[in-house]
C-alpha atoms as a PDB file:
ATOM      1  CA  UNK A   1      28.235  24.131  -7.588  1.00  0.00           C
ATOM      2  CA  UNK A   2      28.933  21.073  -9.427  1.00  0.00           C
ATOM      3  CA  UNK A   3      29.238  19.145  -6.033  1.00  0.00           C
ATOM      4  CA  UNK A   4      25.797  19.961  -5.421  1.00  0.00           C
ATOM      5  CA  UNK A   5      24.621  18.643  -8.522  1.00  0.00           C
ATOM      6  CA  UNK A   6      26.510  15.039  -7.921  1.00  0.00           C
ATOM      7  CA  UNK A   7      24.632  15.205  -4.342  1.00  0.00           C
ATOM      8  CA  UNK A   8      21.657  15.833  -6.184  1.00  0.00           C
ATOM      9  CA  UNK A   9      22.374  13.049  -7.949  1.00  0.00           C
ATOM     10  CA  UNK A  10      23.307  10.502  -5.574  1.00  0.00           C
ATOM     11  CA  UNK A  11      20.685  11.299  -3.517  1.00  0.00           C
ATOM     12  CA  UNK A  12      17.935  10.969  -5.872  1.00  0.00           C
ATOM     13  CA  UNK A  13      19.299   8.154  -7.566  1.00  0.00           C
ATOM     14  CA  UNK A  14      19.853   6.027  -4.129  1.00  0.00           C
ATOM     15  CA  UNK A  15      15.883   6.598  -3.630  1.00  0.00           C
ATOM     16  CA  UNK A  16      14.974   5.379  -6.789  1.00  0.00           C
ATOM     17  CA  UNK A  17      16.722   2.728  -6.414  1.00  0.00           C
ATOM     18  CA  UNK A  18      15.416   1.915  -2.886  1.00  0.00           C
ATOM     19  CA  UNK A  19      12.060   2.140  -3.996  1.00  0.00           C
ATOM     20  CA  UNK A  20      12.790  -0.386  -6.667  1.00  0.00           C
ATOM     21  CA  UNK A  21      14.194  -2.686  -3.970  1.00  0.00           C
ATOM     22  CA  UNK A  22      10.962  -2.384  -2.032  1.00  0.00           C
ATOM     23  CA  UNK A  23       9.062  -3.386  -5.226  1.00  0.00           C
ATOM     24  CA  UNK A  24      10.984  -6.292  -5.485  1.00  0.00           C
ATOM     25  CA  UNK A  25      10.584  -7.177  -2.092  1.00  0.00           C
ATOM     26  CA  UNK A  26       6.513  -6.399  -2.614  1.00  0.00           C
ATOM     27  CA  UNK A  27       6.312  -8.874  -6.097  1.00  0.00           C
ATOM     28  CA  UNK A  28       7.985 -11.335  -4.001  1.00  0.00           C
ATOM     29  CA  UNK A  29       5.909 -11.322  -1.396  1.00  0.00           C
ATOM     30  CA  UNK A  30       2.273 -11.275  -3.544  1.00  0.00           C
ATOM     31  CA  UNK A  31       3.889 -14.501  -4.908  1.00  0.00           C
ATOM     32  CA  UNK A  32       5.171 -15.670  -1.686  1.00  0.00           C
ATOM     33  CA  UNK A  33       2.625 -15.216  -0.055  1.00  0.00           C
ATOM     34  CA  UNK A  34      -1.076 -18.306   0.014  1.00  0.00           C
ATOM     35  CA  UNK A  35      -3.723 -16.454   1.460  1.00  0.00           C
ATOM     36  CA  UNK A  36      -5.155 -13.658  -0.441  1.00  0.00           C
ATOM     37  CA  UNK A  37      -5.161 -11.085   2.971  1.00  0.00           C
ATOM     38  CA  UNK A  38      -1.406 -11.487   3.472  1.00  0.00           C
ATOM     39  CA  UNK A  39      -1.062 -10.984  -0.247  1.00  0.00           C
ATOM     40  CA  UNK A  40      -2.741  -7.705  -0.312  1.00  0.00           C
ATOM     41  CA  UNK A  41      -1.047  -6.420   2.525  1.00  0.00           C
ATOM     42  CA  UNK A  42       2.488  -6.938   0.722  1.00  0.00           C
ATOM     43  CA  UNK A  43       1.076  -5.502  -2.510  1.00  0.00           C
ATOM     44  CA  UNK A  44      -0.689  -2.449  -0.653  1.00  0.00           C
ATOM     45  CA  UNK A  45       2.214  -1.447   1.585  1.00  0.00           C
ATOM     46  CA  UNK A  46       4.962  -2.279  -0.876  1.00  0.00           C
ATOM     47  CA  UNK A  47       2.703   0.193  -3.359  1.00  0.00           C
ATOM     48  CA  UNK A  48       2.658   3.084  -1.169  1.00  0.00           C
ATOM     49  CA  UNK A  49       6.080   3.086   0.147  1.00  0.00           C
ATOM     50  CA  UNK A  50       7.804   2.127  -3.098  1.00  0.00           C
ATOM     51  CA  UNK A  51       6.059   4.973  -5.162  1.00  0.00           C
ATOM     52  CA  UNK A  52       6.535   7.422  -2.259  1.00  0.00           C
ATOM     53  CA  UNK A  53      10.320   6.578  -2.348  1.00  0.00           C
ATOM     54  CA  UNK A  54      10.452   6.499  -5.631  1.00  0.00           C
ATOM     55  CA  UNK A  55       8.840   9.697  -6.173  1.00  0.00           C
ATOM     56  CA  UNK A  56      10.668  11.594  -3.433  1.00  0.00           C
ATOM     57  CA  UNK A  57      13.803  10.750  -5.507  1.00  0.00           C
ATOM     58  CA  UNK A  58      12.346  11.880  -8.746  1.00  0.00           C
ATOM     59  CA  UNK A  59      11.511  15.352  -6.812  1.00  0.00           C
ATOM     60  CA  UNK A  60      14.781  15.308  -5.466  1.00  0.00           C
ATOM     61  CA  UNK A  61      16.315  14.675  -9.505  1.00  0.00           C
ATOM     62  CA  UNK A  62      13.723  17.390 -10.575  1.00  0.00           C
ATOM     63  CA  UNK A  63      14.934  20.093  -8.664  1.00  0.00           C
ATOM     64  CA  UNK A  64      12.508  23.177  -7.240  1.00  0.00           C
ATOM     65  CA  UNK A  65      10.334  23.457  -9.737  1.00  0.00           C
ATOM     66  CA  UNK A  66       6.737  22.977 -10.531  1.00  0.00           C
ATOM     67  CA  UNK A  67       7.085  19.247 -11.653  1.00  0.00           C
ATOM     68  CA  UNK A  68       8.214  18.635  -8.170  1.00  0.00           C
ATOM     69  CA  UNK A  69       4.794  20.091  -6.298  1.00  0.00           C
ATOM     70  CA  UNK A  70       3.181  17.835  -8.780  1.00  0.00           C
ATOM     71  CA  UNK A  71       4.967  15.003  -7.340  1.00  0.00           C
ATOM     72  CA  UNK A  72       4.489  15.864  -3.805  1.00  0.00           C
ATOM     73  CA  UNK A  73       0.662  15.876  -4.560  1.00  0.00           C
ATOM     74  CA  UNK A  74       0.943  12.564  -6.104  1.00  0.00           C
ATOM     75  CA  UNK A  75       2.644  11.535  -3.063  1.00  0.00           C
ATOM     76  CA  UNK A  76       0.061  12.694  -0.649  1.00  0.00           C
ATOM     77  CA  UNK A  77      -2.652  11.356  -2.987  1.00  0.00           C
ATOM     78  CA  UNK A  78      -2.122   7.877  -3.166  1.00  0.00           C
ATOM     79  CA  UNK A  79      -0.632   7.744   0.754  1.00  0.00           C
ATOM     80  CA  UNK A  80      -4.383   8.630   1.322  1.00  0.00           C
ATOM     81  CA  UNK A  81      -6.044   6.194  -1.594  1.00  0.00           C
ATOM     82  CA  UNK A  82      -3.820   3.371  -1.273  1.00  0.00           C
ATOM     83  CA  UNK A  83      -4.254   2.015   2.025  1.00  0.00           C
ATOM     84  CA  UNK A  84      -8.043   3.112   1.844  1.00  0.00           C
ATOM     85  CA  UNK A  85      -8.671   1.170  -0.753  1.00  0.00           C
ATOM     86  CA  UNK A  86      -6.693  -1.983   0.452  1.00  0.00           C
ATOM     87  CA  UNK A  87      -8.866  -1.543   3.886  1.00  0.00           C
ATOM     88  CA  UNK A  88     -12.130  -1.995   1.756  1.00  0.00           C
ATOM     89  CA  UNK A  89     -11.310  -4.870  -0.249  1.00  0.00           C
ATOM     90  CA  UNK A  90      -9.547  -6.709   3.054  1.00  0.00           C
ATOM     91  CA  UNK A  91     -12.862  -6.432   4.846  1.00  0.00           C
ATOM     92  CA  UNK A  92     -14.948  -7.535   2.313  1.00  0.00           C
ATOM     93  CA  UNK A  93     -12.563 -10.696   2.110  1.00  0.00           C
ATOM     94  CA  UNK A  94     -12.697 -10.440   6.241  1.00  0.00           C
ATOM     95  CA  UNK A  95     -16.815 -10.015   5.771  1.00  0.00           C
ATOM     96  CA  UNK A  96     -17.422 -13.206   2.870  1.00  0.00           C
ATOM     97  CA  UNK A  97     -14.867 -15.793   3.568  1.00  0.00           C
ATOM     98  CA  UNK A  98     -16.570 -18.744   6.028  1.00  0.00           C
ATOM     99  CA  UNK A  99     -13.500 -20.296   6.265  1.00  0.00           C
ATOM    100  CA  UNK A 100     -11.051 -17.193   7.903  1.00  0.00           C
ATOM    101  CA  UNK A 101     -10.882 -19.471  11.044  1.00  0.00           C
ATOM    102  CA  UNK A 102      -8.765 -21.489   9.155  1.00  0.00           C
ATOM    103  CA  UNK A 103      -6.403 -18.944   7.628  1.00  0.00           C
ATOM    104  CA  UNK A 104      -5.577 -16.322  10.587  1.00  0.00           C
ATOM    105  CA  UNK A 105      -7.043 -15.950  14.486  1.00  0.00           C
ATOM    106  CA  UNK A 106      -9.907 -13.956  14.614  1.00  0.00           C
ATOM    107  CA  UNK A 107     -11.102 -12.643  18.161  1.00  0.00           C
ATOM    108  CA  UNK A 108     -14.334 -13.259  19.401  1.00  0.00           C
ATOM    109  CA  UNK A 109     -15.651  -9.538  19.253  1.00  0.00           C
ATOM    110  CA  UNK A 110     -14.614  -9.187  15.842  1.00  0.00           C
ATOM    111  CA  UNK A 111     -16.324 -12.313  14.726  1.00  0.00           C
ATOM    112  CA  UNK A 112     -19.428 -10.977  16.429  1.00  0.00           C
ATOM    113  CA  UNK A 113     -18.881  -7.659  14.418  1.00  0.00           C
ATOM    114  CA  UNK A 114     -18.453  -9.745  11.378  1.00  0.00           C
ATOM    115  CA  UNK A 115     -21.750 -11.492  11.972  1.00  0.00           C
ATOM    116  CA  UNK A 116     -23.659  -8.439  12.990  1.00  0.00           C
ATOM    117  CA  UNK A 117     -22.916  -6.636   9.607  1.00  0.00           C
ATOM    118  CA  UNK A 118     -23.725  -9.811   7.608  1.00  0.00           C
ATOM    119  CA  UNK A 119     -26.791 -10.137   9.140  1.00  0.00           C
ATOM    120  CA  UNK A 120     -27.862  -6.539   8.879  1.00  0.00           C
ATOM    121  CA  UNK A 121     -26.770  -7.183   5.296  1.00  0.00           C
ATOM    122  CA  UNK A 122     -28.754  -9.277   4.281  1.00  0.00           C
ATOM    123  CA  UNK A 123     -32.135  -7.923   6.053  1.00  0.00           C
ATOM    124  CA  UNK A 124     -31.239  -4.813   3.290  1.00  0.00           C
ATOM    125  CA  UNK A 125     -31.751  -7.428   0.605  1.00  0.00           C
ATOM    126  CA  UNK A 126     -35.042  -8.719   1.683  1.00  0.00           C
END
């Protein structure tokens, strides 16, 4: 029994600290990082799979128990949130910024799309 509790251990404590390692990777890259949509998607993706890691070992720490269904809703939570929420503020950057030519390659379609909603945008206004 008590080998199952080092396991336990091990196991949870290898995931927290992978999930710290991804958060290091993710603060490097925001700083790394020049333009604001490259930024975001190191913050964003670092955020969701550092907690989840992170979390997964804390469940694994916790044992069965009603802490750890908390967790796993957590989990599912912010896996849904998180890269919702990154989506909406990378297309408003996508949708505002004139200049996104110069930054990264946008296809022609897309820039059409762009153009399309900005237009219909502003015909709400008036």
């Amino acid at each position: 029994m008590q080998i199952l509790k080092w396991i336990q251990f091990i196991l949870g404590t290898g995931m927290l600290l992978a999930g710290m390692y991804i958060f290091a990777l993710q603060v490097f890259g925001v700083f790394k990082f020049r333009y604001v949509l490259n930024r975001m998607h190191s913050a964003a993706m670092g955020d969701t799979l550092g907690i989840g890691i992170c979390l997964v070992g804390l469940m694994i720490l916790s044992g069965w128990n009603f802490t750890t269904l908390k967790m796993g809703l957590v989990i599912v939570f912010l896996w849904c949130a998180s890269p919702v929420s990154s989506h909406l503020i990378s297309r408003l950057e996508a949708t505002t910024n004139p200049y996104l030519d110069k930054y990264c390659s946008v296809d022609e379609a897309a820039r059409k799309n762009l153009e399309k909603e900005n237009e219909e945008a502003e015909e709400e206004e008036e």
